[in-house]
N, C-alpha and C. Protein backbone atom coordinates (compact mmCIF):
# COMPACT_ATOMS: atom_id res chain seq x y z
N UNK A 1 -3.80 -34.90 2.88
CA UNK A 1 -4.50 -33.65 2.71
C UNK A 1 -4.20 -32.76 3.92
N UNK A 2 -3.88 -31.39 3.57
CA UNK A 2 -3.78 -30.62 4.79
C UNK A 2 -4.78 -30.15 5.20
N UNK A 3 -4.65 -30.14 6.56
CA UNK A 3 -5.96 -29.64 7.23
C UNK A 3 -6.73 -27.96 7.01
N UNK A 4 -8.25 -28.13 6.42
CA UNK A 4 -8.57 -26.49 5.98
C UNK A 4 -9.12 -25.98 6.94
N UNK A 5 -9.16 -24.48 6.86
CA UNK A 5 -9.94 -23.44 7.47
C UNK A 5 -11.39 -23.69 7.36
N UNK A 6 -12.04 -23.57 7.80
CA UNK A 6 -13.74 -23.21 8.06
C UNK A 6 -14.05 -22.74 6.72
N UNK A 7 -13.02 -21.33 6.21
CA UNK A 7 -13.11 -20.62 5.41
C UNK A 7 -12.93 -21.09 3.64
N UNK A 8 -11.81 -21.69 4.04
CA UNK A 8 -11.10 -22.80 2.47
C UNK A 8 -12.15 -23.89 2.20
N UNK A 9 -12.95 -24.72 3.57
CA UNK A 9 -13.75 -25.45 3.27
C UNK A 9 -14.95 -24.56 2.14
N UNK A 10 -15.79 -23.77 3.27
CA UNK A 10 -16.51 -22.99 2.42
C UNK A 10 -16.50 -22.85 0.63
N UNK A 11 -15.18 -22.14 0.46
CA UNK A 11 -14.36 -21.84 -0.50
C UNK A 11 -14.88 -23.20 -2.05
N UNK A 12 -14.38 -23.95 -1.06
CA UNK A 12 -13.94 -25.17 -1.96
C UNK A 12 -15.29 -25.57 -1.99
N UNK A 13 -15.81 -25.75 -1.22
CA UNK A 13 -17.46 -26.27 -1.35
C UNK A 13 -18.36 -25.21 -2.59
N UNK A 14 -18.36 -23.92 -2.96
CA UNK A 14 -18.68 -23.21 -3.75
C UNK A 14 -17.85 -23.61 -5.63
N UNK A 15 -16.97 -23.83 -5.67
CA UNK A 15 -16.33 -23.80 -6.48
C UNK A 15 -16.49 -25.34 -6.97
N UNK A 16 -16.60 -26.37 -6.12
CA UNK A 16 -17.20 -27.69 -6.91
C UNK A 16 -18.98 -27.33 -6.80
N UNK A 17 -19.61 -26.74 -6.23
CA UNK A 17 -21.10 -26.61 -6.56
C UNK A 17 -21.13 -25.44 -7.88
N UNK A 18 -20.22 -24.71 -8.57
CA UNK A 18 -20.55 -23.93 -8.97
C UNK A 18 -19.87 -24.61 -10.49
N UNK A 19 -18.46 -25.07 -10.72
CA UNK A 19 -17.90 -25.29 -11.78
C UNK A 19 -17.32 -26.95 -11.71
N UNK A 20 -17.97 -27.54 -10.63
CA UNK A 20 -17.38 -29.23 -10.29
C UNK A 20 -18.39 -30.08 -10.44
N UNK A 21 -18.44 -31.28 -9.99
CA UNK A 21 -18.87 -32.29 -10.33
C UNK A 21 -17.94 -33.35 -9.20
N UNK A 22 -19.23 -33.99 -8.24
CA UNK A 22 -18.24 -35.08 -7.72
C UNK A 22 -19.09 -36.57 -8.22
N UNK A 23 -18.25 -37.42 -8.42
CA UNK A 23 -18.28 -38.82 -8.62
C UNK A 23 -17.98 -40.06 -8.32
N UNK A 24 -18.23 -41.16 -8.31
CA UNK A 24 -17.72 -41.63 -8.16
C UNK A 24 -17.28 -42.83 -9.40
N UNK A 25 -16.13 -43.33 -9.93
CA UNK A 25 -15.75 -43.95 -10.95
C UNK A 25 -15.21 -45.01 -11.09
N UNK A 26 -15.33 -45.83 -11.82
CA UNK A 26 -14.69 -47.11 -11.59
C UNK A 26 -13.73 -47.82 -12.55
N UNK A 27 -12.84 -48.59 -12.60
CA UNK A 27 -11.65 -49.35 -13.54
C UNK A 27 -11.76 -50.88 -13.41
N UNK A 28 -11.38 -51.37 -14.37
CA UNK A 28 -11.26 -52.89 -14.14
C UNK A 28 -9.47 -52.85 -14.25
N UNK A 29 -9.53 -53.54 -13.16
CA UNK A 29 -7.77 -53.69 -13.19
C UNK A 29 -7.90 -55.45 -13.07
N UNK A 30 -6.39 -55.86 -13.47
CA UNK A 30 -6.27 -56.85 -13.67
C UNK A 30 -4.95 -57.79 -13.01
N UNK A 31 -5.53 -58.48 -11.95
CA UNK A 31 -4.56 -58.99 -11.03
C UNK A 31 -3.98 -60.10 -11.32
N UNK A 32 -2.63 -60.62 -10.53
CA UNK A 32 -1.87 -61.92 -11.24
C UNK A 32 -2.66 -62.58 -11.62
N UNK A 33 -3.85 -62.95 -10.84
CA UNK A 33 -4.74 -64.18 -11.10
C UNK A 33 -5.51 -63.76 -12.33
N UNK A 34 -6.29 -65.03 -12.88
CA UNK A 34 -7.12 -64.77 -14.37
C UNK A 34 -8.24 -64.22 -13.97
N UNK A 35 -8.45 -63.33 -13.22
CA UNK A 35 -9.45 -62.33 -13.20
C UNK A 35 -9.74 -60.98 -13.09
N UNK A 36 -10.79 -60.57 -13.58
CA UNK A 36 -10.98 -59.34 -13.50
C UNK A 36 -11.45 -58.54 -12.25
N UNK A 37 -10.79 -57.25 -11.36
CA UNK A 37 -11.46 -56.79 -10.43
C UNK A 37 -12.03 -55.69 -10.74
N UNK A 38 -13.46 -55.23 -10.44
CA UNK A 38 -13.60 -53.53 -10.61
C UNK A 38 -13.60 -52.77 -9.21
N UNK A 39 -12.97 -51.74 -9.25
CA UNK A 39 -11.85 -51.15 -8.30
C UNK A 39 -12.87 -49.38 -8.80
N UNK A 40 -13.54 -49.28 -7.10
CA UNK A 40 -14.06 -48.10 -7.09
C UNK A 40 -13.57 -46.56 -6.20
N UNK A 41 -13.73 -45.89 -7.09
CA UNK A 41 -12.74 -44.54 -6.05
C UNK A 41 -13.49 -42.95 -6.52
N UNK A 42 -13.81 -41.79 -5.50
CA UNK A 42 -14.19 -40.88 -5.79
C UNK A 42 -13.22 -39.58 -6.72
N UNK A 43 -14.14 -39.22 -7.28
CA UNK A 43 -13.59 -38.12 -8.12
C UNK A 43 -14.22 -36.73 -8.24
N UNK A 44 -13.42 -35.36 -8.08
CA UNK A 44 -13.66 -34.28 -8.39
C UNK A 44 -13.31 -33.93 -9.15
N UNK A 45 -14.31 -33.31 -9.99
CA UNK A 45 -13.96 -32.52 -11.29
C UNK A 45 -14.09 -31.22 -11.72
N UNK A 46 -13.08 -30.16 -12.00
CA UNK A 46 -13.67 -29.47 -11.63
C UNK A 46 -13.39 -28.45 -13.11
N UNK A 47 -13.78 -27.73 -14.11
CA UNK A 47 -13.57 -27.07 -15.32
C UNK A 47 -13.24 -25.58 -14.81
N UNK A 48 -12.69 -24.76 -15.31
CA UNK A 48 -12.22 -23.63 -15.10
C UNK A 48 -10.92 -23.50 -15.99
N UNK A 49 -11.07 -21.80 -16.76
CA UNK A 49 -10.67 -21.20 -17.19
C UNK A 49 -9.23 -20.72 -16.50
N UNK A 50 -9.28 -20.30 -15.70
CA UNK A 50 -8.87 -19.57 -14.80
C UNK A 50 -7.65 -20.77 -13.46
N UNK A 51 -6.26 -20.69 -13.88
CA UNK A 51 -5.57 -21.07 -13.63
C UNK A 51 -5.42 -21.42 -11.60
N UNK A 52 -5.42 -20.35 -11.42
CA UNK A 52 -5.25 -19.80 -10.48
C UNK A 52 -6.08 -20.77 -8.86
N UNK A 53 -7.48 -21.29 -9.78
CA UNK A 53 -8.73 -21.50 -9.29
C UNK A 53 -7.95 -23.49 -8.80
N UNK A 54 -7.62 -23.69 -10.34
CA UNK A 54 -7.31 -25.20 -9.90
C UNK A 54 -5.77 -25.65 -9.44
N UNK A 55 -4.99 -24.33 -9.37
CA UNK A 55 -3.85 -24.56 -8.82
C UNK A 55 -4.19 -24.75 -7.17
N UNK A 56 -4.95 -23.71 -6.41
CA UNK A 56 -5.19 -23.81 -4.80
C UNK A 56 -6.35 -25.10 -5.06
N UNK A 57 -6.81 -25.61 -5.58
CA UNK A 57 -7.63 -26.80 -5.86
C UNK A 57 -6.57 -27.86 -5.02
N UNK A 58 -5.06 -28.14 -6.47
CA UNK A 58 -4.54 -29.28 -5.81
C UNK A 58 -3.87 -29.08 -5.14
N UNK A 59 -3.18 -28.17 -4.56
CA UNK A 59 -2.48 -27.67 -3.50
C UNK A 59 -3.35 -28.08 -2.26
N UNK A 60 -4.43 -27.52 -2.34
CA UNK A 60 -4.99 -27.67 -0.65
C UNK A 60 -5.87 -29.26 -0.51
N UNK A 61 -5.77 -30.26 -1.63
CA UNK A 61 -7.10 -31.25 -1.89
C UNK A 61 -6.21 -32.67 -2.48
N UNK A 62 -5.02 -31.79 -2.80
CA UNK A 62 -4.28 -33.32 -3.71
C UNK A 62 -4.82 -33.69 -4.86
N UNK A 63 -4.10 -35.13 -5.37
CA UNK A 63 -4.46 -35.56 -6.55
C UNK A 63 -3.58 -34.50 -7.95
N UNK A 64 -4.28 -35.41 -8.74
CA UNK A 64 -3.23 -34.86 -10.46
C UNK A 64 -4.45 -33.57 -10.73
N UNK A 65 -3.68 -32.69 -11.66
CA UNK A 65 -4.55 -31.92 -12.48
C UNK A 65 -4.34 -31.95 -13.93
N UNK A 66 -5.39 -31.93 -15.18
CA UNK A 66 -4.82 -32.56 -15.99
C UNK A 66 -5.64 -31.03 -16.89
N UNK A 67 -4.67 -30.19 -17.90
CA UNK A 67 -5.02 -29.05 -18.43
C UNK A 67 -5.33 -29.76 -20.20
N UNK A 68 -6.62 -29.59 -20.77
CA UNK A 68 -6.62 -29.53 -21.62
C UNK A 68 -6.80 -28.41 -22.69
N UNK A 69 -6.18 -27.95 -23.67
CA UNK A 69 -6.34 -26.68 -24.34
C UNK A 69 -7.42 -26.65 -25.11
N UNK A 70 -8.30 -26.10 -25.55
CA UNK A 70 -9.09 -25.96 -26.63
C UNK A 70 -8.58 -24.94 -27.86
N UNK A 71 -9.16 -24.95 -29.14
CA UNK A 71 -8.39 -24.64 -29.86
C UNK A 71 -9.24 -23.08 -30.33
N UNK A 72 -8.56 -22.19 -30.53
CA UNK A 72 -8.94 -21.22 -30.67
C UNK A 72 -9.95 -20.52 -31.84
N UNK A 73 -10.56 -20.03 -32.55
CA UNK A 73 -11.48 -19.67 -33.48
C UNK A 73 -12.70 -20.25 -33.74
């Protein structure tokens, strides 16, 4: 992660209180051995219309972004 401004923090702190959601989530993954591990890791989520918003999202924060369309009418 690159290091933010005072200002980008701010920024970013408004935009997950306003259209985000943080979490934390979990998977069962499954190692050589016959067992199961559950494997915990945080998540931001964040909905928006507006492209622009979750492009400086992963640019300045990392991680995937994943666009789903909704269908129109």
């Amino acid at each position: 992660m690159k290091k933010l401004t005072e200002t980008e923090k701010a920024y970013i702190a408004g935009i997950i209180d306003g259209e985000g959601c943080l979490s934390i989530n979990h998977r069962k993954s499954r190692p050589p051995i016959r067992s199961y591990r559950t494997e915990y890791y945080p998540c931001i989520t964040v909905a928006s219309t507006t492209f622009i918003i979750t492009d400086f999202l992963q640019k300045k924060l990392g991680g995937s972004l994943h666009i789903i369309k909704t269908p129109k009418g």
